[in-house]
N, C-alpha and C. Protein backbone atom coordinates (compact mmCIF):
# COMPACT_ATOMS: atom_id res chain seq x y z
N UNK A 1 -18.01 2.45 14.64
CA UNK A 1 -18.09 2.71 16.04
C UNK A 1 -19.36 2.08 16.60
N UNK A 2 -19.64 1.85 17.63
CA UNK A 2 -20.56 1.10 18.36
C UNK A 2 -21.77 2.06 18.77
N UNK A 3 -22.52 1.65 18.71
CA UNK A 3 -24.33 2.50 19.25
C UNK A 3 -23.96 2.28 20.47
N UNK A 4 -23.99 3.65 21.44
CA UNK A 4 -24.11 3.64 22.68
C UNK A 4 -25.33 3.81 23.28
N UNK A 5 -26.12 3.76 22.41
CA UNK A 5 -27.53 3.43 22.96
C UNK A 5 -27.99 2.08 23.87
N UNK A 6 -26.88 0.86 24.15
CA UNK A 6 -27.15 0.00 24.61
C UNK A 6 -26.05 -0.16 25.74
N UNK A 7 -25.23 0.92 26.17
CA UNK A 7 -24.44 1.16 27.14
C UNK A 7 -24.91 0.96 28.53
N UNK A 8 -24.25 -0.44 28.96
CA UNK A 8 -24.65 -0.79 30.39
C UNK A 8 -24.90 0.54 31.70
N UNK A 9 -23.47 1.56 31.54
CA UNK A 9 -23.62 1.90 32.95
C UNK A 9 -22.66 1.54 33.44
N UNK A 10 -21.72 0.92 33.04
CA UNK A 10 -20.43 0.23 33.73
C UNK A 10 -19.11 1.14 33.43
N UNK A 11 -18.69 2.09 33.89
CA UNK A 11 -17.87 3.23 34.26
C UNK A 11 -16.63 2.39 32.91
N UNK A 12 -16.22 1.42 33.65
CA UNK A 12 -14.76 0.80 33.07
C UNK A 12 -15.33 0.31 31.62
N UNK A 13 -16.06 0.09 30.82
CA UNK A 13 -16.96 -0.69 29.83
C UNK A 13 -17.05 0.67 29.01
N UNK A 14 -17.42 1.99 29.76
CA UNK A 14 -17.49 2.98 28.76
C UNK A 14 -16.20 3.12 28.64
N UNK A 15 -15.11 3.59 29.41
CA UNK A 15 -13.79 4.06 29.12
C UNK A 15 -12.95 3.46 28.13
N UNK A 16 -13.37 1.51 28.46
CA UNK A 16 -12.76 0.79 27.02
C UNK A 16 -13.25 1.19 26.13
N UNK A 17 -14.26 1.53 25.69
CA UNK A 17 -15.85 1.70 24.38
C UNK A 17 -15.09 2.97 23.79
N UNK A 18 -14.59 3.98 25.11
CA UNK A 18 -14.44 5.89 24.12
C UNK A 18 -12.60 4.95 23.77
N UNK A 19 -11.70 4.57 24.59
CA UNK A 19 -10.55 4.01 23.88
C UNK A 19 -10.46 3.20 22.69
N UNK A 20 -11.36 2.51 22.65
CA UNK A 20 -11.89 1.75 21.30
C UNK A 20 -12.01 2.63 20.29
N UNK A 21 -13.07 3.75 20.25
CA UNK A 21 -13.34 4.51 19.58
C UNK A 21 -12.34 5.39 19.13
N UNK A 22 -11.15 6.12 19.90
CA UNK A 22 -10.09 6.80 19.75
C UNK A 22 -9.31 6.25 18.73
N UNK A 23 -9.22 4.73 18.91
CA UNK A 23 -7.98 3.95 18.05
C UNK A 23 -8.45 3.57 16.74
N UNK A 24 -9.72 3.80 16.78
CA UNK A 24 -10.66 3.17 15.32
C UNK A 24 -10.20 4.73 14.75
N UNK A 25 -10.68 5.97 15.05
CA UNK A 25 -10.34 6.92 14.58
C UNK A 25 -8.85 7.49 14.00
N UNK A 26 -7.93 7.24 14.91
CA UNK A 26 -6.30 7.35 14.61
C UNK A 26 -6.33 5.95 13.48
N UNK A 27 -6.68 4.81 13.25
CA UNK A 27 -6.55 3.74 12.18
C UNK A 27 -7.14 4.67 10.99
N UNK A 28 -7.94 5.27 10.72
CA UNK A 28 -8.93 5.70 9.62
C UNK A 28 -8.12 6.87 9.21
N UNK A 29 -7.82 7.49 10.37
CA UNK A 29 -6.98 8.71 9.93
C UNK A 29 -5.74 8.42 9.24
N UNK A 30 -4.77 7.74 9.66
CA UNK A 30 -3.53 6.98 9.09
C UNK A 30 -3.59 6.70 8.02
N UNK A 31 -5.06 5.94 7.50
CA UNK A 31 -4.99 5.14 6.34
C UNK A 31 -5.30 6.13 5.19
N UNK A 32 -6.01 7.05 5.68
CA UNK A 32 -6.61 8.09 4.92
C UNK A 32 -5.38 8.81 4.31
N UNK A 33 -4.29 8.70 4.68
CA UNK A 33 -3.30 9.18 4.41
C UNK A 33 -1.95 8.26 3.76
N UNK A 34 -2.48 7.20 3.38
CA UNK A 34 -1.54 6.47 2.84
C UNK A 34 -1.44 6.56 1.26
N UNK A 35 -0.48 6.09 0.55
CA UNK A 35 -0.76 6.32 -1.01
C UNK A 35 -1.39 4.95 -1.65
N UNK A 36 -1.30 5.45 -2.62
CA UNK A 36 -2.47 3.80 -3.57
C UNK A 36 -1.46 2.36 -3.09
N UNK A 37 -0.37 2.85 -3.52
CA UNK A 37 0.79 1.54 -3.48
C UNK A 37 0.98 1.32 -1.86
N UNK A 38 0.67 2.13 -0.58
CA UNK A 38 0.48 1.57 0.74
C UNK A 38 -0.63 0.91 0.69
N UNK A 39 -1.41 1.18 0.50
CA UNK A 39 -2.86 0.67 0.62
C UNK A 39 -2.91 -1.00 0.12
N UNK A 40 -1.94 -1.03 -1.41
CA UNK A 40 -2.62 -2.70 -1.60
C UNK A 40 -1.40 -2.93 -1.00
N UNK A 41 -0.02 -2.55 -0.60
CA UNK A 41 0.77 -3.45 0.05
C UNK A 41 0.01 -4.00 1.96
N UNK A 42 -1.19 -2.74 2.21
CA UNK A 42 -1.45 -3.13 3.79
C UNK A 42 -2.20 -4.07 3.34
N UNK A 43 -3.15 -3.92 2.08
CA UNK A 43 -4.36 -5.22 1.78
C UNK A 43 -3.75 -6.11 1.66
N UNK A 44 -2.65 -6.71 1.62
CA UNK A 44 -1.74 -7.75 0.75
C UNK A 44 -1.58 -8.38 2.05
N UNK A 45 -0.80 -7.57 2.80
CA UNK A 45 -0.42 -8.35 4.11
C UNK A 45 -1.62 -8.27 5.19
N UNK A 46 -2.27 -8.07 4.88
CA UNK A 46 -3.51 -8.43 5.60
C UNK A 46 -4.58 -9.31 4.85
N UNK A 47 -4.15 -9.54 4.21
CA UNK A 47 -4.70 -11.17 3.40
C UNK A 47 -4.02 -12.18 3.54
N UNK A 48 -2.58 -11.81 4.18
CA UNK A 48 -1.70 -13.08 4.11
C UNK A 48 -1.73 -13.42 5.71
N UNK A 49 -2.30 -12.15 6.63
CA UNK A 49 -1.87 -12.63 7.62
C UNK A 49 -3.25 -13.21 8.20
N UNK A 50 -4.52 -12.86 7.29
CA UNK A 50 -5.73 -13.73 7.16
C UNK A 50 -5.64 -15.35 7.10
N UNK A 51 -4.79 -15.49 5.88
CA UNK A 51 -4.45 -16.75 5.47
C UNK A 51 -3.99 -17.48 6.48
N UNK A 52 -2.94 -16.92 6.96
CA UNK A 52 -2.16 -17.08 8.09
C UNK A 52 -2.79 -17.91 9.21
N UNK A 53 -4.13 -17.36 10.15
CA UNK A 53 -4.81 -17.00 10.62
C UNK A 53 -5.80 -18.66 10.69
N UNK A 54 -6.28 -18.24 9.52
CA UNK A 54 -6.92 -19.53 8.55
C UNK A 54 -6.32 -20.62 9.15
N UNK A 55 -5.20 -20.78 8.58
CA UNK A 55 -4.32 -22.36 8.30
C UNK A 55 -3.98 -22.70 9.53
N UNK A 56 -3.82 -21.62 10.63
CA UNK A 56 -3.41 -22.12 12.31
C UNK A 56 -4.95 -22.71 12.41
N UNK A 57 -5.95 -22.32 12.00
CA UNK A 57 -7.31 -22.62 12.73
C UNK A 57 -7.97 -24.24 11.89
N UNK A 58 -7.67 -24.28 10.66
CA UNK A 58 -7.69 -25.73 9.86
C UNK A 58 -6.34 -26.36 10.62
N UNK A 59 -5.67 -26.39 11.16
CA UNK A 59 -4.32 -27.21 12.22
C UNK A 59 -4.91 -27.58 13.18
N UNK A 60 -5.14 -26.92 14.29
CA UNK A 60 -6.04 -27.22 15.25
C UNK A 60 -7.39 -27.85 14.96
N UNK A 61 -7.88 -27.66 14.11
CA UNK A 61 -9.20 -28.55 13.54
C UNK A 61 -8.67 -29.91 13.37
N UNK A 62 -7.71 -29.62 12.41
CA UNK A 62 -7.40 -31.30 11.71
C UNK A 62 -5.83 -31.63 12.38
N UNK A 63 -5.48 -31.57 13.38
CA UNK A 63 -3.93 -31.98 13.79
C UNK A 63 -3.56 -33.15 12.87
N UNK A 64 -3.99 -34.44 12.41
CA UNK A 64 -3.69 -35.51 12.00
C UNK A 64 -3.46 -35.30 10.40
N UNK A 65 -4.02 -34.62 9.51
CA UNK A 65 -3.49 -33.76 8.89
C UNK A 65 -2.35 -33.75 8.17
N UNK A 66 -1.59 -33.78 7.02
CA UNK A 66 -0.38 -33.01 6.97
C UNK A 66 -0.26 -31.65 6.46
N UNK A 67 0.78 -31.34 6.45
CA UNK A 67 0.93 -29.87 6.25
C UNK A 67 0.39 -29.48 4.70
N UNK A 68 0.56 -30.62 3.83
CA UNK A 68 -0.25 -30.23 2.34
C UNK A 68 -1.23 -30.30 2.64
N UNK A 69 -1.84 -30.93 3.63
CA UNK A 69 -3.78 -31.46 3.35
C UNK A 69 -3.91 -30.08 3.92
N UNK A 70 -3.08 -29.57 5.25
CA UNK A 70 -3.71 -28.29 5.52
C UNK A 70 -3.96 -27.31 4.25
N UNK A 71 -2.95 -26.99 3.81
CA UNK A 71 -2.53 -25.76 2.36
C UNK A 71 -4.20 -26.30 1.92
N UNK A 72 -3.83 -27.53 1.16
CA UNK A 72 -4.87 -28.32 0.23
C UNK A 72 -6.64 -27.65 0.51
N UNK A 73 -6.99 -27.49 1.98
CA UNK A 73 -8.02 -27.12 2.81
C UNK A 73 -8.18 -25.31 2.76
N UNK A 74 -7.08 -24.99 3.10
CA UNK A 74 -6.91 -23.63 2.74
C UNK A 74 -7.33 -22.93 1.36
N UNK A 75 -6.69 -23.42 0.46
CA UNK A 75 -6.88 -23.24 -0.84
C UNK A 75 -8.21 -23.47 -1.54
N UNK A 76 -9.03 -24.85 -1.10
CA UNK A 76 -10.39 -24.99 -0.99
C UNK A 76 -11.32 -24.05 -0.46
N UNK A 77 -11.19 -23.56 0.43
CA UNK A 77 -12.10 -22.73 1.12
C UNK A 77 -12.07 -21.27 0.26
N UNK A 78 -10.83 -20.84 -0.04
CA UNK A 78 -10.73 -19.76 -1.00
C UNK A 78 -11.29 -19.39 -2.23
N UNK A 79 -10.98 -20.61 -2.84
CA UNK A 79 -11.73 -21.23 -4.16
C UNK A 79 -12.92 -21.00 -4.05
N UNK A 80 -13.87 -21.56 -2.70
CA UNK A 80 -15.41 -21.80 -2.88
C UNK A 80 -15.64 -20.06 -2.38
N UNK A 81 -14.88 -19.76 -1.67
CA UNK A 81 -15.23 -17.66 -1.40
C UNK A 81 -15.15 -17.31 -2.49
N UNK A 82 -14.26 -17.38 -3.36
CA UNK A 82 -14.32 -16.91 -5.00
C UNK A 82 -15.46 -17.23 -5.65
N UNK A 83 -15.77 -18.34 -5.70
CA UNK A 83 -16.86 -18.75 -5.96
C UNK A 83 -18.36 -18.27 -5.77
N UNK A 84 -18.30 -18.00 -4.89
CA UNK A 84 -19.32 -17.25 -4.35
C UNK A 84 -19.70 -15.81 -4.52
N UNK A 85 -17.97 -15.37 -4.24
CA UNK A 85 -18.29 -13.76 -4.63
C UNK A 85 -18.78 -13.92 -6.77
N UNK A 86 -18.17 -14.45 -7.14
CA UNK A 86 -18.38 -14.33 -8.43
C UNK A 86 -19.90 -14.86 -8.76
N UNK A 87 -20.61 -15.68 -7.77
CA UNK A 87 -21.90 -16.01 -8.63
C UNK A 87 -22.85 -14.82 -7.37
N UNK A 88 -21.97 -13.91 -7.18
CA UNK A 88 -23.06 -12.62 -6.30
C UNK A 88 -23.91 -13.66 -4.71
N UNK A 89 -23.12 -14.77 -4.62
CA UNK A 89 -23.98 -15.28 -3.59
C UNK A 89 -23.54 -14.18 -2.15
N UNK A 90 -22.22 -13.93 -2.28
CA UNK A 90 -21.29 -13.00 -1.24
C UNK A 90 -21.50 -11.42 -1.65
N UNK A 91 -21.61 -10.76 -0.82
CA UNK A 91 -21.39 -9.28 -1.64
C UNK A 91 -20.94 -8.38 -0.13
N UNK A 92 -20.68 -7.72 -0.08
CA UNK A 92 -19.86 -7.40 1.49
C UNK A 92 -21.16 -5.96 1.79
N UNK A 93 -20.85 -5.79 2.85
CA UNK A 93 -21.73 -5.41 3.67
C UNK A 93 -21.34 -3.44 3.12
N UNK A 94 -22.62 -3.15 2.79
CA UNK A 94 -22.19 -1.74 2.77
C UNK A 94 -22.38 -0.67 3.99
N UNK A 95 -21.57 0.09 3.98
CA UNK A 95 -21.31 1.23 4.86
C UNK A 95 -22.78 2.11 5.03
N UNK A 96 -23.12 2.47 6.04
CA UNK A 96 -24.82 3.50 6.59
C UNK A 96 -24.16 4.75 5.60
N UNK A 97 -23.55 5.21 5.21
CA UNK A 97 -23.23 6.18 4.52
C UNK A 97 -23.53 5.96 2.57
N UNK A 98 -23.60 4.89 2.12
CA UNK A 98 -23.53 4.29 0.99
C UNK A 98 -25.09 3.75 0.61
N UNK A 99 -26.03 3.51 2.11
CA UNK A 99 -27.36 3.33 1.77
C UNK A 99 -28.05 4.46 1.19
């Protein structure tokens, strides 16, 4: 959730900010309630629709391109994130609760 310590004052800006906040809460709650086998099927498709995501944005980068060089680019970039997480250069950000 967001520090409202830096809250403009802008009536419509808070109302998005507490709706924001509502839907982050109903997501956490939902998930909190899913079983092991929901959980990596949501991680699954939310890696694919990452990928997904990815390969529209290497398209628009490289239009000239073909559709293997895209994959080809995709698959590269993955490789070197693997890469990274495995030599500890990457390590993901921990939660204020976990410090």
């Amino acid at each position: 959730m967001v520090d409202r310590s830096q809250d403009s004052g802008d009536p419509a800006a808070a109302e998005i900010q507490s709706q924001a906040d509502d839907i982050f809460r109903e997501k956490v709650s939902r998930s909190r309630k899913l079983t092991p086998a929901e959980k990596f099927r949501e991680g699954f498709e939310l890696f694919e629709w990452a990928c997904r995501q990815s390969l529209n944005g290497i398209q628009n980068r490289y239009p000239e391109l073909s559709s293997e060089e895209h994959q080809r680019i995709l698959e590269r970039r993955l490789a070197n994130a693997r890469l990274m997480d495995e030599a500890g250069i990457y390590s993901p950000l921990q939660d204020d609760h976990e410090t």
